[in-house]
PDB file of N, CA and C in Angstrom:
ATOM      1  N   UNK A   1       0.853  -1.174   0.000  1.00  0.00           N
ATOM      2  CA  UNK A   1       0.000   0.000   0.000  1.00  0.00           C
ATOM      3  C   UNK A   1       0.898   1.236   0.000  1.00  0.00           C
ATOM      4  N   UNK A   2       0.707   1.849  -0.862  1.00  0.00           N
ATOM      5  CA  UNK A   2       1.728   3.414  -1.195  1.00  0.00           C
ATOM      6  C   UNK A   2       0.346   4.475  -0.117  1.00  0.00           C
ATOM      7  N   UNK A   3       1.608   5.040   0.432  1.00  0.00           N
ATOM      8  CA  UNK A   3       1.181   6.379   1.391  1.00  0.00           C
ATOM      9  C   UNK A   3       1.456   7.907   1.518  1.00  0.00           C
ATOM     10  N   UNK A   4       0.900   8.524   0.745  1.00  0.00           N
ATOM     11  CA  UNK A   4       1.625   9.344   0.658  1.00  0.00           C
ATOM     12  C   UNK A   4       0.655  10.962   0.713  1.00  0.00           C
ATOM     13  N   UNK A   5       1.979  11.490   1.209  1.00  0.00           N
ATOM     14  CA  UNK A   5       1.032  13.371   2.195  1.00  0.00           C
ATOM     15  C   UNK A   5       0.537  14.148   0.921  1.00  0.00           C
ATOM     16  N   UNK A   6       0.446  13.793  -0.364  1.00  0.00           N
ATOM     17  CA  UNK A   6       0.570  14.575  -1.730  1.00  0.00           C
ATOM     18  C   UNK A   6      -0.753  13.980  -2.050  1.00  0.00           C
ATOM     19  N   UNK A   7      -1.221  14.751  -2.673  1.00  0.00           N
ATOM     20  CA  UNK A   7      -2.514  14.573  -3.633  1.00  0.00           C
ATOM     21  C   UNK A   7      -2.310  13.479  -4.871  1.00  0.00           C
ATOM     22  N   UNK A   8      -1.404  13.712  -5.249  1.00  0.00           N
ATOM     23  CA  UNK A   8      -0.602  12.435  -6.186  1.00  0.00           C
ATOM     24  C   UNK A   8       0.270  11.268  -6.000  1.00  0.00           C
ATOM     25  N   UNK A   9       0.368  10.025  -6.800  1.00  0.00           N
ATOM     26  CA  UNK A   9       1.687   9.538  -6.333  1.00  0.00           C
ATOM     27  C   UNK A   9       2.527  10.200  -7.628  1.00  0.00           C
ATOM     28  N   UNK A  10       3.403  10.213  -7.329  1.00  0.00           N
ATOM     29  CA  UNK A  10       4.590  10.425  -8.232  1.00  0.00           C
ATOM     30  C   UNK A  10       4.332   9.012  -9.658  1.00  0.00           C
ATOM     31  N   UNK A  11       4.093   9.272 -10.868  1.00  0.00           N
ATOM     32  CA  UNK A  11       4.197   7.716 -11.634  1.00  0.00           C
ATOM     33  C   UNK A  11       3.370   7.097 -11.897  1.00  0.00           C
ATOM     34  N   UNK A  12       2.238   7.692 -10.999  1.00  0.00           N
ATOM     35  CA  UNK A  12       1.094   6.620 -11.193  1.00  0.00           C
ATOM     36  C   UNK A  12      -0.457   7.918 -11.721  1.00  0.00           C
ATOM     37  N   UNK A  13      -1.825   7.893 -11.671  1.00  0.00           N
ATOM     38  CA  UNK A  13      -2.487   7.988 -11.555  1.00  0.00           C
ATOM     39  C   UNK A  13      -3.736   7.580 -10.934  1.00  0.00           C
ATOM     40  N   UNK A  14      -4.282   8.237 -10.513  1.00  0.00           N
ATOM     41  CA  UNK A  14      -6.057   7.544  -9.866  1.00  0.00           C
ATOM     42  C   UNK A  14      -6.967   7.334 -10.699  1.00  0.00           C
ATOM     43  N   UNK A  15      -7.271   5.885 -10.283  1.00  0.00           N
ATOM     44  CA  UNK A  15      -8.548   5.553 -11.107  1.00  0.00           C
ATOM     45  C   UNK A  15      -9.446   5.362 -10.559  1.00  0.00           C
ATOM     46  N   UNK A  16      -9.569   5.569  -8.905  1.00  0.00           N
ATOM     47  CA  UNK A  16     -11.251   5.076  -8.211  1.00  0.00           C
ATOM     48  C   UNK A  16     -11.130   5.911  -6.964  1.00  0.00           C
ATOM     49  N   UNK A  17     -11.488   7.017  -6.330  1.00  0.00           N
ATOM     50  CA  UNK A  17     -11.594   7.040  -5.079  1.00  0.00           C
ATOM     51  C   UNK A  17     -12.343   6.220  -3.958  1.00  0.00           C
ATOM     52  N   UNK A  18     -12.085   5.691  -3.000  1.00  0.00           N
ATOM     53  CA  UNK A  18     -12.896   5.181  -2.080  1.00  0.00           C
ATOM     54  C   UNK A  18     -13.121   5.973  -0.736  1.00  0.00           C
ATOM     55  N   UNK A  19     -12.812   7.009  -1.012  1.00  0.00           N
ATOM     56  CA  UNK A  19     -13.495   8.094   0.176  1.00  0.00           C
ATOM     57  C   UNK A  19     -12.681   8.238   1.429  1.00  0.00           C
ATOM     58  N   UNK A  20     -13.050   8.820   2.473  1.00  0.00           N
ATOM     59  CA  UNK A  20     -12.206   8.855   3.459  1.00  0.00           C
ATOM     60  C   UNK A  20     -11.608   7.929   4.789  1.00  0.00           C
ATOM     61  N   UNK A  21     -10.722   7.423   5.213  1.00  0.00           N
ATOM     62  CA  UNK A  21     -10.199   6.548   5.925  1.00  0.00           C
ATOM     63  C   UNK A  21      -9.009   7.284   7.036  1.00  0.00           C
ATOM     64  N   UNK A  22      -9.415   6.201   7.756  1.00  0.00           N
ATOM     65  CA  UNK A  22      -8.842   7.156   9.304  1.00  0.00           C
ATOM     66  C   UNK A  22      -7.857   6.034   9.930  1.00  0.00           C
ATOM     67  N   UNK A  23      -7.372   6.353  11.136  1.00  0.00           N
ATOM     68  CA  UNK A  23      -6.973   5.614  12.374  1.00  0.00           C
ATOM     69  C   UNK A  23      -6.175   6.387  13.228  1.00  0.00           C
ATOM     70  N   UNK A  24      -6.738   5.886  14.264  1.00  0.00           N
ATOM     71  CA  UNK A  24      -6.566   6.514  15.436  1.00  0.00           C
ATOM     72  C   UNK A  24      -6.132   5.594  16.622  1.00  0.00           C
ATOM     73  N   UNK A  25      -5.758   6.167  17.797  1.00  0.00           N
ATOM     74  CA  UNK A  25      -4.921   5.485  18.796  1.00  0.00           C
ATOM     75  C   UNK A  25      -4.905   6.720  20.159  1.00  0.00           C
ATOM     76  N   UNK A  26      -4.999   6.164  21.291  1.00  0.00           N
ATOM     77  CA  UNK A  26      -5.334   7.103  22.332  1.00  0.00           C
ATOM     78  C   UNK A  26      -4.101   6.199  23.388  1.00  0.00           C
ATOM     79  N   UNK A  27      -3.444   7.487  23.711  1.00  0.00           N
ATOM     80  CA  UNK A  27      -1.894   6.817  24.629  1.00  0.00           C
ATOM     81  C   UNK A  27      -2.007   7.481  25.874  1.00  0.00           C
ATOM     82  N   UNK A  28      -1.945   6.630  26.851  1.00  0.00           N
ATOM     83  CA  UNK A  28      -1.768   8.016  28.426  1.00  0.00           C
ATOM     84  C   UNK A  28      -0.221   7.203  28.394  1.00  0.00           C
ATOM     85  N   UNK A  29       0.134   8.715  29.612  1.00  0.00           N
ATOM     86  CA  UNK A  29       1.191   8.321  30.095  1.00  0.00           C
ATOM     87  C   UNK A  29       1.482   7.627  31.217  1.00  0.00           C
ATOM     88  N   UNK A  30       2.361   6.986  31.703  1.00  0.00           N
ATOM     89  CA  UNK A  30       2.864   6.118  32.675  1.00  0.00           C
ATOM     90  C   UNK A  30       3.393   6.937  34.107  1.00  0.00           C
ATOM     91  N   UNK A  31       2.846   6.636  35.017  1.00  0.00           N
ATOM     92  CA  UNK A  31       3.639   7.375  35.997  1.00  0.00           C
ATOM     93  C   UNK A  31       4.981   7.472  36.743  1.00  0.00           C
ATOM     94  N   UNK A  32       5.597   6.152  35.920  1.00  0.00           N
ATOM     95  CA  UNK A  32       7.220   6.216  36.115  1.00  0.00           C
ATOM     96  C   UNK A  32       7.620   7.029  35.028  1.00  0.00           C
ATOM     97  N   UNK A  33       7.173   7.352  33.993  1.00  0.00           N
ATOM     98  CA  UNK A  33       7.753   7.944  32.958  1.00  0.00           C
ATOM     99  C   UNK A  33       7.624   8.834  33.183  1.00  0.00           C
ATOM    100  N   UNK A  34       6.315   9.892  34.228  1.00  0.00           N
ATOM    101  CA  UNK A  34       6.134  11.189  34.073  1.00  0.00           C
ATOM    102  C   UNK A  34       7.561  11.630  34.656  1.00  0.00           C
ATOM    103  N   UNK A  35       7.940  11.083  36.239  1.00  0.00           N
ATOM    104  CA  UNK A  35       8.543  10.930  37.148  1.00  0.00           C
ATOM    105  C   UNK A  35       9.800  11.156  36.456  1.00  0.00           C
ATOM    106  N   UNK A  36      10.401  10.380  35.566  1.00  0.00           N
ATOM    107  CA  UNK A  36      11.699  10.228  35.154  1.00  0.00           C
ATOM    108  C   UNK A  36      11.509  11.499  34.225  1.00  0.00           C
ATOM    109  N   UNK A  37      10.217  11.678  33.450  1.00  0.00           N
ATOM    110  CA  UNK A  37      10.213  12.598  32.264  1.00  0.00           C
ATOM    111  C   UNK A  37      10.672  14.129  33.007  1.00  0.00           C
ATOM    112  N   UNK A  38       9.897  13.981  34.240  1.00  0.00           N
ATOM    113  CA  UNK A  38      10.231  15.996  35.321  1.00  0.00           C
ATOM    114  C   UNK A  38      11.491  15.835  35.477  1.00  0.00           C
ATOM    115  N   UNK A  39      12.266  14.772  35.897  1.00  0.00           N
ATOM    116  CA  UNK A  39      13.362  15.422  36.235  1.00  0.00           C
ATOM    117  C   UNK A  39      14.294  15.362  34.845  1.00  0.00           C
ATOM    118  N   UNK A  40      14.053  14.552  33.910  1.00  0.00           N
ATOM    119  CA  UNK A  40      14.709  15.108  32.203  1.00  0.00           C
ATOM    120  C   UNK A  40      14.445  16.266  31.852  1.00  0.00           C
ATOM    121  N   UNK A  41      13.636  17.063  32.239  1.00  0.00           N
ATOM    122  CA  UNK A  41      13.327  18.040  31.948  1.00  0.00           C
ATOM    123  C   UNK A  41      13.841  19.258  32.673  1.00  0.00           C
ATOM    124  N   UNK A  42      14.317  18.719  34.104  1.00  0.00           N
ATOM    125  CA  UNK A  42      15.359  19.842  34.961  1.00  0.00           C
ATOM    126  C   UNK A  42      16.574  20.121  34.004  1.00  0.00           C
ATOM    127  N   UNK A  43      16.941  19.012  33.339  1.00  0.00           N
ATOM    128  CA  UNK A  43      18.580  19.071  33.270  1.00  0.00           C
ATOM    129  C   UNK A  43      18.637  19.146  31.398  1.00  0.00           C
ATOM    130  N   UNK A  44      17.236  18.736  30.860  1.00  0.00           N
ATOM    131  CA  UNK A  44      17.276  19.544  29.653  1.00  0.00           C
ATOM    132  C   UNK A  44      17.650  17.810  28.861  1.00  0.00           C
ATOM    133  N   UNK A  45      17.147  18.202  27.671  1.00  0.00           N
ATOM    134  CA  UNK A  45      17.419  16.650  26.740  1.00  0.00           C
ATOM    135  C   UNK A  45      15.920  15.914  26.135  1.00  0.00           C
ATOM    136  N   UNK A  46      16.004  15.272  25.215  1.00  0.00           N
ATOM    137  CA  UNK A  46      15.012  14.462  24.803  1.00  0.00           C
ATOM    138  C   UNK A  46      14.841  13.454  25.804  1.00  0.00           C
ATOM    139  N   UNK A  47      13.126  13.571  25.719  1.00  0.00           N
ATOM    140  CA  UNK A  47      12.574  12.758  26.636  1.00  0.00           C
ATOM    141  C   UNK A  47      12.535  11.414  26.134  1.00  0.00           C
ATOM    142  N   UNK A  48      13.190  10.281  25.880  1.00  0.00           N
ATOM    143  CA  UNK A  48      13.050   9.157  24.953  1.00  0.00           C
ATOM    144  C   UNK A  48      12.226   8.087  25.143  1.00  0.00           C
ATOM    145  N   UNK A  49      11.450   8.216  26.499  1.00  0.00           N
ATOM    146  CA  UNK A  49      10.503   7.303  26.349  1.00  0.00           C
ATOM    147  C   UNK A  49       9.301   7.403  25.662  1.00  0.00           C
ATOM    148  N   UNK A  50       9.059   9.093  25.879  1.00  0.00           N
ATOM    149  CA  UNK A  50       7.862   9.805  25.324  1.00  0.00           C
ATOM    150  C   UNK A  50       8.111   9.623  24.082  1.00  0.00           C
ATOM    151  N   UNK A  51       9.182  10.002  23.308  1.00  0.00           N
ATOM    152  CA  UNK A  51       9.415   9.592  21.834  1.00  0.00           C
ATOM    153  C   UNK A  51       9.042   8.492  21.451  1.00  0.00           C
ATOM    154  N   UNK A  52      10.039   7.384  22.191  1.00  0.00           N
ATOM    155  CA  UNK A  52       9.256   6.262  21.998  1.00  0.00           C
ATOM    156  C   UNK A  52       7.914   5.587  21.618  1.00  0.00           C
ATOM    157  N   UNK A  53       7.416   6.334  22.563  1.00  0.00           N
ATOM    158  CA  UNK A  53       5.793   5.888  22.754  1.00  0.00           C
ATOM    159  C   UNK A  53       4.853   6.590  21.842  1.00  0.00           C
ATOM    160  N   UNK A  54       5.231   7.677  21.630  1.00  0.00           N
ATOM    161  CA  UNK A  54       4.524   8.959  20.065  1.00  0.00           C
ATOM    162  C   UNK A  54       4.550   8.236  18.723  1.00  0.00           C
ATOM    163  N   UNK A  55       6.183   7.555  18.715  1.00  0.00           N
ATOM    164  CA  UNK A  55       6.520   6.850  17.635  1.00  0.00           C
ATOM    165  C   UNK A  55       5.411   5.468  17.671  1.00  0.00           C
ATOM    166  N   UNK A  56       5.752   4.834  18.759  1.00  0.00           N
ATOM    167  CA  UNK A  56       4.818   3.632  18.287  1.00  0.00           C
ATOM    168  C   UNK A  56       3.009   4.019  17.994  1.00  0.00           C
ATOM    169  N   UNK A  57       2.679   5.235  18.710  1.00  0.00           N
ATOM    170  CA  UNK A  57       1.104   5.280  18.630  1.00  0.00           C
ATOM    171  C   UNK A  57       1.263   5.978  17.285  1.00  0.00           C
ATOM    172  N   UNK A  58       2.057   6.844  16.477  1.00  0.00           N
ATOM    173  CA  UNK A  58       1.508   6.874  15.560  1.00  0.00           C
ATOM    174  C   UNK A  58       1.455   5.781  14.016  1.00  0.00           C
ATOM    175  N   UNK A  59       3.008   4.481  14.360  1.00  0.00           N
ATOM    176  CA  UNK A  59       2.417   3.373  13.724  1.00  0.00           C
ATOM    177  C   UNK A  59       1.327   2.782  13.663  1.00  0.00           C
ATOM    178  N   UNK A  60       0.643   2.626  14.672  1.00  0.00           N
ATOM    179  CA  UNK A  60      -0.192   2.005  15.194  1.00  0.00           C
ATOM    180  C   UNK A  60      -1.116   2.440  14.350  1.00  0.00           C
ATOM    181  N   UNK A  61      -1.364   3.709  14.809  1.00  0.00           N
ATOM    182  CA  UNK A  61      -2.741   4.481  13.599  1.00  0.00           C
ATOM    183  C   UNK A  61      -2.896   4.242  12.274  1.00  0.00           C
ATOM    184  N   UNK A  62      -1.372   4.419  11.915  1.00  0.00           N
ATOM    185  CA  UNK A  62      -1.289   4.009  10.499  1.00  0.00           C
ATOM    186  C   UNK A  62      -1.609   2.994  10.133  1.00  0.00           C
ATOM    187  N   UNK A  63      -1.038   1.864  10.866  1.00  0.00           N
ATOM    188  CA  UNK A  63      -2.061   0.471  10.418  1.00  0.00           C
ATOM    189  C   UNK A  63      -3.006   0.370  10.734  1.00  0.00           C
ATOM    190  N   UNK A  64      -3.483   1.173  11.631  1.00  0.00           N
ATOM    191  CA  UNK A  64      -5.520   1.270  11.184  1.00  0.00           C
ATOM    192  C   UNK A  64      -5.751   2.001  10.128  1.00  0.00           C
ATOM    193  N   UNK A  65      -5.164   3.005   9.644  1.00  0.00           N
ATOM    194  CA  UNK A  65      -5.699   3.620   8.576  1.00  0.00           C
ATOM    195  C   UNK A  65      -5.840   2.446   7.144  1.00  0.00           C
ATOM    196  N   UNK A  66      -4.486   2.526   6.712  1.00  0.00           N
ATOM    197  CA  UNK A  66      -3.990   1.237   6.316  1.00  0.00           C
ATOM    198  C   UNK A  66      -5.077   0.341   5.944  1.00  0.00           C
ATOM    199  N   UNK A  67      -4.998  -0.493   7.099  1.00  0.00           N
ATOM    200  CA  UNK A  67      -6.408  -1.979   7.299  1.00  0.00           C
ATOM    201  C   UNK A  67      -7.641  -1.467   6.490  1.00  0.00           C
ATOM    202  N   UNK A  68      -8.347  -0.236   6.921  1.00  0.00           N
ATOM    203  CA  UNK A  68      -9.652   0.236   6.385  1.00  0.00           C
ATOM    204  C   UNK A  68      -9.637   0.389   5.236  1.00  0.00           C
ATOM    205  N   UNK A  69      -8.483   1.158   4.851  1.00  0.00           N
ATOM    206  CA  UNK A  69      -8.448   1.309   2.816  1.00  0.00           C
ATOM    207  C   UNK A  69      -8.192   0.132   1.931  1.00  0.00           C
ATOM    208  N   UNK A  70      -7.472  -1.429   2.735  1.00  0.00           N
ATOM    209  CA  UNK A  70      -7.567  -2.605   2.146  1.00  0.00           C
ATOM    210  C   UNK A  70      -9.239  -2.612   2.247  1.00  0.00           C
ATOM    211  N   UNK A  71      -9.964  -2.895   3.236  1.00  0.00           N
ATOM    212  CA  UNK A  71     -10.925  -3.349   3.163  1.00  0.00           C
ATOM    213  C   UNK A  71     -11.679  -2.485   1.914  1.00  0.00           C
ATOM    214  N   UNK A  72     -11.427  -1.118   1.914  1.00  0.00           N
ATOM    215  CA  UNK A  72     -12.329  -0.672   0.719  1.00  0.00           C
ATOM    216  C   UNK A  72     -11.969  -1.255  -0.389  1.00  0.00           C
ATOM    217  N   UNK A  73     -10.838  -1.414  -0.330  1.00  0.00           N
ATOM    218  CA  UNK A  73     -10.013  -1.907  -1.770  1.00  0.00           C
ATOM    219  C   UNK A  73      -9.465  -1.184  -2.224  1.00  0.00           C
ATOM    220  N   UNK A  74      -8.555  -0.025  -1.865  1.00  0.00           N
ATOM    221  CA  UNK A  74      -7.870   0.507  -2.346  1.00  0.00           C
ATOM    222  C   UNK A  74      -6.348   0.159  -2.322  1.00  0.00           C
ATOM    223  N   UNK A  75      -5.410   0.368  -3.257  1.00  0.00           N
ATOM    224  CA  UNK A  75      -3.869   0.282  -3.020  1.00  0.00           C
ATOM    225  C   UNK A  75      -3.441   1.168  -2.346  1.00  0.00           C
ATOM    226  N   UNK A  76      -3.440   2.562  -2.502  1.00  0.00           N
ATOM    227  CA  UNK A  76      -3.060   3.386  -1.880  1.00  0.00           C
ATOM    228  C   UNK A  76      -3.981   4.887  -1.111  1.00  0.00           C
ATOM    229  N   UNK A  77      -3.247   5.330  -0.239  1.00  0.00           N
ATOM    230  CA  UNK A  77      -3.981   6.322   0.226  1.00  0.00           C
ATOM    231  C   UNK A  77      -3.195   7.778   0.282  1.00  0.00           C
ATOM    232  N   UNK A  78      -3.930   9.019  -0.217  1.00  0.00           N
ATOM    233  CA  UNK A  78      -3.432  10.109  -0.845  1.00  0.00           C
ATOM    234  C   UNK A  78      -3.547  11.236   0.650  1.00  0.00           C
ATOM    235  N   UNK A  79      -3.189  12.192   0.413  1.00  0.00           N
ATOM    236  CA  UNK A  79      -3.282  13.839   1.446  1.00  0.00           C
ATOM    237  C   UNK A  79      -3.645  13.185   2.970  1.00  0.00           C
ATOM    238  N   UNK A  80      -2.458  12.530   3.082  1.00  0.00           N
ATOM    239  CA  UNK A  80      -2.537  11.675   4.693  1.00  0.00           C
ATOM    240  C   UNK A  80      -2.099  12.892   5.886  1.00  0.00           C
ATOM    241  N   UNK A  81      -2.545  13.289   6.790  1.00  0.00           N
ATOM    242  CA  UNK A  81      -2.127  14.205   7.628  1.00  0.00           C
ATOM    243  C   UNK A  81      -2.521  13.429   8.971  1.00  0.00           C
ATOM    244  N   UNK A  82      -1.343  13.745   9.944  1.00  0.00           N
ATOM    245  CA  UNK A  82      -1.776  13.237  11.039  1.00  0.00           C
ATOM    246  C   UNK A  82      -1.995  14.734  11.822  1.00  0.00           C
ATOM    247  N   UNK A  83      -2.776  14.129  13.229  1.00  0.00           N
ATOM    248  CA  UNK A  83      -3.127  14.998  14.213  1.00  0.00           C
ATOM    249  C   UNK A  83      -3.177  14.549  15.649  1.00  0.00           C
ATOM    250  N   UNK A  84      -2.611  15.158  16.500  1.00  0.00           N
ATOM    251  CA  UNK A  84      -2.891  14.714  17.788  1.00  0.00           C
ATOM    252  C   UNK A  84      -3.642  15.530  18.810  1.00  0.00           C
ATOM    253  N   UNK A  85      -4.033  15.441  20.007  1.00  0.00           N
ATOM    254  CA  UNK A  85      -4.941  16.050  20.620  1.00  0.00           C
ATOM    255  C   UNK A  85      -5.126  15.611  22.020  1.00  0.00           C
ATOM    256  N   UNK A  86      -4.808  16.367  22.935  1.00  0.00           N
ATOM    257  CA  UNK A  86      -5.539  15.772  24.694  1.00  0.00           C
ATOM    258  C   UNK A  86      -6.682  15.628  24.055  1.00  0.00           C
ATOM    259  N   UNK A  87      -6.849  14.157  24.954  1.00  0.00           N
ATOM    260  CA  UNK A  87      -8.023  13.847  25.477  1.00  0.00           C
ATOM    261  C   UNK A  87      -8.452  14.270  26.981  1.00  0.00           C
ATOM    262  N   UNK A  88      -7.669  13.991  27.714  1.00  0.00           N
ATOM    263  CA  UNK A  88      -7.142  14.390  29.778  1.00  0.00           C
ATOM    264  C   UNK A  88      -6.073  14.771  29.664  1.00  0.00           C
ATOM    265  N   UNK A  89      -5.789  15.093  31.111  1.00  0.00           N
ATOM    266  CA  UNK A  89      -4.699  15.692  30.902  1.00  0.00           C
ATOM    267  C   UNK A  89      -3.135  14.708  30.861  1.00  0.00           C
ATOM    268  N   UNK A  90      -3.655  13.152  30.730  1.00  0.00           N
ATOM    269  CA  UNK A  90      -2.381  12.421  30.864  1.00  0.00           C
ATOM    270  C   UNK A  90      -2.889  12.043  29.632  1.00  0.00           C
ATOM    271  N   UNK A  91      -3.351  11.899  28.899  1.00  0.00           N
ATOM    272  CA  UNK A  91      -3.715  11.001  27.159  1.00  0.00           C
ATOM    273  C   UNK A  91      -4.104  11.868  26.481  1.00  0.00           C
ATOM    274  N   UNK A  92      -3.190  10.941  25.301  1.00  0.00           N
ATOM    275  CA  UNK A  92      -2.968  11.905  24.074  1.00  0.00           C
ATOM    276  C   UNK A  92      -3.562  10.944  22.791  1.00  0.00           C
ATOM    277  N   UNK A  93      -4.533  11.541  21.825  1.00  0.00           N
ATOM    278  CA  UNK A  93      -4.796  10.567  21.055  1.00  0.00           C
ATOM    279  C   UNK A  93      -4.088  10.675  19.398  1.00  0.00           C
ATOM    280  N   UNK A  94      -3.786  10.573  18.857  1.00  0.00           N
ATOM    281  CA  UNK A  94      -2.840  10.476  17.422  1.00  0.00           C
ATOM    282  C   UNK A  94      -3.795  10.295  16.379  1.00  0.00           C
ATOM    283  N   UNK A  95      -4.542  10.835  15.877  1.00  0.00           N
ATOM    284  CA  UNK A  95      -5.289  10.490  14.362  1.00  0.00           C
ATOM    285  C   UNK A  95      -4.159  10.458  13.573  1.00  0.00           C
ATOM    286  N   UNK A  96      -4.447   9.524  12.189  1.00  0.00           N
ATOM    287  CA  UNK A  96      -4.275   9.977  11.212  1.00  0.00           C
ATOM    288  C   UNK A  96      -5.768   9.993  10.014  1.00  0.00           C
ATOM    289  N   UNK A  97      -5.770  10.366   8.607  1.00  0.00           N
ATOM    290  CA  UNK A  97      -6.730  10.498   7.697  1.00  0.00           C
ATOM    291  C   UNK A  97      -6.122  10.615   6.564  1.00  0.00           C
ATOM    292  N   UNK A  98      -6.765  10.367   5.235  1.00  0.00           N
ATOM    293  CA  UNK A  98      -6.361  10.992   4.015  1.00  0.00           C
ATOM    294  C   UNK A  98      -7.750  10.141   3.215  1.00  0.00           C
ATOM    295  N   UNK A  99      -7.661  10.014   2.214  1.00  0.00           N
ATOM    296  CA  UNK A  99      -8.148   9.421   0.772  1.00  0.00           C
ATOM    297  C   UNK A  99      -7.620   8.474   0.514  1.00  0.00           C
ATOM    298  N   UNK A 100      -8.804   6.690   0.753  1.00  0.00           N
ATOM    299  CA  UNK A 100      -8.123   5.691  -0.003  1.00  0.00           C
ATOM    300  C   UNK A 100      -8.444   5.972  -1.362  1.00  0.00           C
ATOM    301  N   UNK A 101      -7.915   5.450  -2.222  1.00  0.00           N
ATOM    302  CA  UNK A 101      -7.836   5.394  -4.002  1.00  0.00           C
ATOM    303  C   UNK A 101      -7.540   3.960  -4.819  1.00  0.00           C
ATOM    304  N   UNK A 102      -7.406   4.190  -5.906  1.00  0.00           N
ATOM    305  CA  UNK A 102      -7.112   3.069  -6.771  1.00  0.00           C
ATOM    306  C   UNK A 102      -5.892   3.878  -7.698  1.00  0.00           C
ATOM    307  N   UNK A 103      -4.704   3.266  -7.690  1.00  0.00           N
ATOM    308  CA  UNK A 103      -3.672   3.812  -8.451  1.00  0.00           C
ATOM    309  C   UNK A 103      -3.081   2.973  -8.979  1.00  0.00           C
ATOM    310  N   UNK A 104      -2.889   3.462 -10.773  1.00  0.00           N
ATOM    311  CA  UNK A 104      -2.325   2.752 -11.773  1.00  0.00           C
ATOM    312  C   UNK A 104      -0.907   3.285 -11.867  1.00  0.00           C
ATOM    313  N   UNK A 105       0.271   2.729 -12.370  1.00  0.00           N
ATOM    314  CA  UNK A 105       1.546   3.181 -12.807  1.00  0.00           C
ATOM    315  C   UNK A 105       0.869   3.905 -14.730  1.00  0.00           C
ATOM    316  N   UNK A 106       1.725   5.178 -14.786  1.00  0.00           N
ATOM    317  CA  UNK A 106       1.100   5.899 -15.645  1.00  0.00           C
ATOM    318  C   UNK A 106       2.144   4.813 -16.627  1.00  0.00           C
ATOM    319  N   UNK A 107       1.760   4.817 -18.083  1.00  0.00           N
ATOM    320  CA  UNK A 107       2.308   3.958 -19.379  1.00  0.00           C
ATOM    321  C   UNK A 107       2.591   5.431 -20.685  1.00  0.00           C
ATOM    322  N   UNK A 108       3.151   6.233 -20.366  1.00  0.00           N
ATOM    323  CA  UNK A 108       3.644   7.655 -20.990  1.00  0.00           C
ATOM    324  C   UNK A 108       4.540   6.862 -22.152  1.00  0.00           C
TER     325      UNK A 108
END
């Protein structure tokens, strides 16, 4: 499945839209991590668990997005933007969205 933040793929063309497709993922934080995260934050530096954990929730989404545009039947999905957002004040949820499609390699 090609993914991509552009209205186009590069090479190919659209031949079917299948409308809009999402995934999403809702992460709190851990209270050893906050703990370790305040005092990373006295002395200054990337917080790497939090990275960590941003990184995996927004895979995560993606393979929900992903999953839904197979099921429509699409190959690929176009103008993908992610978004995140409190939910409380310890969870954070990660959308992503775009346009599944049907894309041919162009024959120029």
């Amino acid at each position: 499945m090609k993914v991509s933040t552009t209205e186009q793929v590069p090479g190919h063309r659209v031949t079917e839209s299948h409308g809009l497709v999402r995934g999403n993922t809702i992460r709190a934080r851990h209270l050893g991590r906050d703990i370790s995260a305040g005092l990373r934050a006295l002395v200054g530096g990337e917080i790497s668990d939090y990275t960590k954990m941003m990184a995996e929730a927004r895979e995560q989404a993606l393979d929900r997005m992903v999953e839904e545009a197979r099921v429509l039947g699409a190959n690929a999905i176009v103008g993908v933007r992610f978004s995140t957002s409190y939910v409380m004040q310890s969870a954070a949820e990660i959308l992503v969205f775009g346009t599944a499609v049907t894309i041919e390699a162009d024959h120029d």
